[in-house]
Each structure stands twice: as C-alpha cells, then as structure tokens.
Protein backbone atom coordinates (compact mmCIF):
# COMPACT_ATOMS: atom_id res chain seq x y z
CA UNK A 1 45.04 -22.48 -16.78
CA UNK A 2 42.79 -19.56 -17.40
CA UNK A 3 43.02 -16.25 -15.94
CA UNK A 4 39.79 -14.17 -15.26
CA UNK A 5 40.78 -10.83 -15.00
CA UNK A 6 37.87 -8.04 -14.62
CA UNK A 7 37.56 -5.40 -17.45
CA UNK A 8 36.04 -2.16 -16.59
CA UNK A 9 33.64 -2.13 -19.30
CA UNK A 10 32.41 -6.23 -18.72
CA UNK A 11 31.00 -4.57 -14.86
CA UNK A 12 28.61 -2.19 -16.99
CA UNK A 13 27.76 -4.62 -19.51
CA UNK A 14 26.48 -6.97 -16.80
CA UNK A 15 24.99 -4.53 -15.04
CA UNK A 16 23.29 -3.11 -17.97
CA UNK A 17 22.04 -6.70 -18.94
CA UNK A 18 20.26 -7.13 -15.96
CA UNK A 19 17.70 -4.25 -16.45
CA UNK A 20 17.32 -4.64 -20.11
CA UNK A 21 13.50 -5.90 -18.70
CA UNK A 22 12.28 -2.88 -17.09
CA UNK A 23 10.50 -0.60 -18.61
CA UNK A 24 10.45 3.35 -17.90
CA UNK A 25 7.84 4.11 -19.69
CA UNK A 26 4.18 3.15 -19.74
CA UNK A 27 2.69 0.08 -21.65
CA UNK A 28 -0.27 1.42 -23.29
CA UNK A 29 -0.77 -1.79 -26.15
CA UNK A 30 0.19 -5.20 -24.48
CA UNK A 31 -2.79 -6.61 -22.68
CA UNK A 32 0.12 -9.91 -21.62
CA UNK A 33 0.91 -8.13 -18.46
CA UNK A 34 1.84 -10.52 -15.71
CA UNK A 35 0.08 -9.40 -12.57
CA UNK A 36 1.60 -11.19 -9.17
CA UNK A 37 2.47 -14.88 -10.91
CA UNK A 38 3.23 -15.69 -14.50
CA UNK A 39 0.29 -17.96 -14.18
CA UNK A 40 -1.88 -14.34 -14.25
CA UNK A 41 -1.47 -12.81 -17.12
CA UNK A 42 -4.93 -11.70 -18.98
CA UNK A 43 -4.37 -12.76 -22.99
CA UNK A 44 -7.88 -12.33 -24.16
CA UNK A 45 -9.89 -8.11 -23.64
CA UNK A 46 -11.70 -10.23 -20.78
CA UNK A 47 -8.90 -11.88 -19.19
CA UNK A 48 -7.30 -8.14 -19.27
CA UNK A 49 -11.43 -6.57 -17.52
CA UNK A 50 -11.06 -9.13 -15.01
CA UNK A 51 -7.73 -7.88 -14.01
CA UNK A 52 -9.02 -4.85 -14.48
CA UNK A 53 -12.17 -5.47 -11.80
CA UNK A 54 -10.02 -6.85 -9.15
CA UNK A 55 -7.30 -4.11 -9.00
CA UNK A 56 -10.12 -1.69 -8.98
CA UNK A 57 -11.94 -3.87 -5.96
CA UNK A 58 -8.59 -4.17 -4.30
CA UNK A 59 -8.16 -0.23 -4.34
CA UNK A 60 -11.47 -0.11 -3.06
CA UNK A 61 -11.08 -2.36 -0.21
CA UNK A 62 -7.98 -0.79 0.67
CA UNK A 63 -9.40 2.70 1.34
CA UNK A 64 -12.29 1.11 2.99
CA UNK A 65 -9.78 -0.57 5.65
CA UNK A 66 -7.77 2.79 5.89
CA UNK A 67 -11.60 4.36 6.93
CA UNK A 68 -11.98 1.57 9.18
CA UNK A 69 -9.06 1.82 11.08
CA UNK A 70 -9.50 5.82 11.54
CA UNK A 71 -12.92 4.53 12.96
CA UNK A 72 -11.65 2.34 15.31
CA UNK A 73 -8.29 4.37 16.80
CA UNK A 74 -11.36 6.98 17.56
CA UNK A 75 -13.54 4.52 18.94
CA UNK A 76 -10.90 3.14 21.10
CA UNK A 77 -9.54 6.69 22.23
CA UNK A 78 -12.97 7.49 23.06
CA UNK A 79 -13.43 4.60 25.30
CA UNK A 80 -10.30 4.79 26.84
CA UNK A 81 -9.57 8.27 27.35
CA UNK A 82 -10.62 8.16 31.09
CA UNK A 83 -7.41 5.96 31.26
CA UNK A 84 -4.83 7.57 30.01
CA UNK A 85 -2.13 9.13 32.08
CA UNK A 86 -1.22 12.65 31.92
CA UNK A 87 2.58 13.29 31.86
CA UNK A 88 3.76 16.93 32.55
CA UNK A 89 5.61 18.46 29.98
CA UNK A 90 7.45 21.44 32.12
CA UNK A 91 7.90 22.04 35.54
CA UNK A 92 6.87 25.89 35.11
CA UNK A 93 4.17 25.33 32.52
CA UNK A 94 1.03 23.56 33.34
CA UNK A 95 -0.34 23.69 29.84
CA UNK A 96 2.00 21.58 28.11
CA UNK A 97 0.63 18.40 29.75
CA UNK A 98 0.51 15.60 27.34
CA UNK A 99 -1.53 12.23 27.21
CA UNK A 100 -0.02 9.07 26.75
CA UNK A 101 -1.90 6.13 25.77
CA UNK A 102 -1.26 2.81 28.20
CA UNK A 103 -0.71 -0.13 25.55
CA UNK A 104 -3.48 -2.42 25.73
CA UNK A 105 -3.50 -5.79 23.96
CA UNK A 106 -7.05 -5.39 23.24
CA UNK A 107 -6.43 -2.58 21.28
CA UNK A 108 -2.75 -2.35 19.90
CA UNK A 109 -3.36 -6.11 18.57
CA UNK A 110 -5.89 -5.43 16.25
CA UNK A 111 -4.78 -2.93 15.18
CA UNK A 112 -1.45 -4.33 14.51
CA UNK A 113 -3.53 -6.76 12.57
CA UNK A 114 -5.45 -4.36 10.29
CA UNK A 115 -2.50 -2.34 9.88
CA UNK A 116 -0.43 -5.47 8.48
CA UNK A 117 -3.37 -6.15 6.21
CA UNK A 118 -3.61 -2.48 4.96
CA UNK A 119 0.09 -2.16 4.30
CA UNK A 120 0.06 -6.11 2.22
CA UNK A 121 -2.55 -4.66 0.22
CA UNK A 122 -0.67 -1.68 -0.57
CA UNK A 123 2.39 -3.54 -1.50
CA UNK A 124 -0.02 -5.53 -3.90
CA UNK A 125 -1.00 -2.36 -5.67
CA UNK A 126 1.76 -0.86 -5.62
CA UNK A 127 3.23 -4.31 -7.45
CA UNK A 128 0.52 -3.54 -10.22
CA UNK A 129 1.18 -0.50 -10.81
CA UNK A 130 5.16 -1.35 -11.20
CA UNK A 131 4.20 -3.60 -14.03
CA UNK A 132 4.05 -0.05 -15.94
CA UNK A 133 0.41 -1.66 -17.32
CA UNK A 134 -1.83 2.34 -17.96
CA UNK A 135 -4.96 0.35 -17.49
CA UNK A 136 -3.63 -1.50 -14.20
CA UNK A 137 -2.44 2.14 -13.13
CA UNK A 138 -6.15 3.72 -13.59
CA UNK A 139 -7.73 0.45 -12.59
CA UNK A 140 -5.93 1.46 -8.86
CA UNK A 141 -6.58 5.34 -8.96
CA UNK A 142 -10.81 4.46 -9.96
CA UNK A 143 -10.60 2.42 -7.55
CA UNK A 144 -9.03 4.61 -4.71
CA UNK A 145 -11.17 7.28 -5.69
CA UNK A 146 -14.05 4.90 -5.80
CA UNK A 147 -12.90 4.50 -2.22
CA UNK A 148 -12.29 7.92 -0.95
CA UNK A 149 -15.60 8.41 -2.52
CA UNK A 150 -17.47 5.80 -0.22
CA UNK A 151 -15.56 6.24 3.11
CA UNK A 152 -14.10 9.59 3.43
CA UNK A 153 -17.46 10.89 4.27
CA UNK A 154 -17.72 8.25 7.19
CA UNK A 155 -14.32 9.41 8.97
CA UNK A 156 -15.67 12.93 8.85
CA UNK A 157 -18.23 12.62 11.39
C-alpha cells in the first residue's frame, strides 16, 4: 500500500509548473503567436499583417459601436424625454427633482444587444493583447485611435 502524504514544497512546485507558460514580459521576435485558436497562428510576415489588419479593424469597429451607442441613448432620451417621470428628491427642496427613465423594450433591448456585442469585442482584444504579442498590442491601440479618430467627433455634436 502506498501512502501519499503532501510535502510543503510539492504544493509550490505544482503550482509553479502551471504558469511556467505565461509570459510577463513582451514578445517582441516570435511572429507564432496564437491569436483565439491554435489553428490562428500567423507563421509567415503576411500571416503575422493579416493578424495585424484584423486586430486593428476590430479596434476600429469597436470604438465605432461605443460612438454608436452614445448616439442612440441620446437619440432615445431625446425622444422620450416627454415620458419620463419626475420623482421628488426632498420634501423641502423642489430642486432636487430627478428623472427616471420608464424601461421600454424598444429601447433597453437593443441596447442590451449592442452593449453585449461591444463588451464580446472587448474581451476579444483584450485576449490579443494577453498573448503579450507588441505588434498585436499596437495593432489594438492604431486601431482605437484610428477609432477615436473617426467617431469621437460624431458624439460631440
């Protein structure tokens, strides 16, 4: 019969094995980065501008939707403002009134929706980025700034 008995150093080595994979510091000469699937992972300078190109469209898109949903919660307070109900915040102060906006499933649906999409793609950059790649990394900042470029001007008005 065999005994396992737990060492206190065997916890650490175990432990220790397990991030022996992860890297703290950036990866400045492998273009073999897996991106999202070990079936994506550029080999070849064009395989890497591809991966390159999409992060940077995906950044893109991203602030685009951000600008689009600041579009449309002004939009839809706009066209429902006349609906809103007006809850007093004191009984001695008038001033402090607040509106409230009534949930509507025309409204809080899609933007439920876009939010959900907004927040994937997020998750998706953020994933690149974690693969400690320096290209991936300033494929997603051109590409946000690409971005903030293109919309931020549109959210002003």
């Amino acid at each position: 019969m065999t005994s396992t008995t737990s060492m206190p150093g065997s916890m650490a080595s175990a432990s220790s094995g397990m991030l022996s994979g992860m890297s703290s510091s950036f990866n400045v000469n492998n273009f073999a980065t897996t991106l999202y699937s070990t079936d994506w992972m550029p080999t070849t300078p064009a395989g890497y501008a591809g991966s390159w190109l999409f992060l940077c469209f995906l950044a893109f898109i991203w602030r685009g939707l951000i600008a689009t949903l600041l579009k449309l919660d002004a939009y839809w307070t706009r066209k429902h403002e006349t609906y809103s109900i007006l809850v007093d915040g004191g009984k001695e102060r008038v001033d402090r009134k607040q509106t409230v906006e009534v949930w509507r499933t025309s409204v809080n649906l899609p933007r439920a929706a876009l939010t959900t999409v907004i927040q994937g793609i997020a998750y998706l950059l953020m994933i690149a980025v974690m693969t400690m790649n320096v290209g991936f990394f300033f494929a997603v900042l051109v590409g946000y700034f690409m971005g903030e470029l293109s919309f931020k001007r549109l959210h002003a008005r």
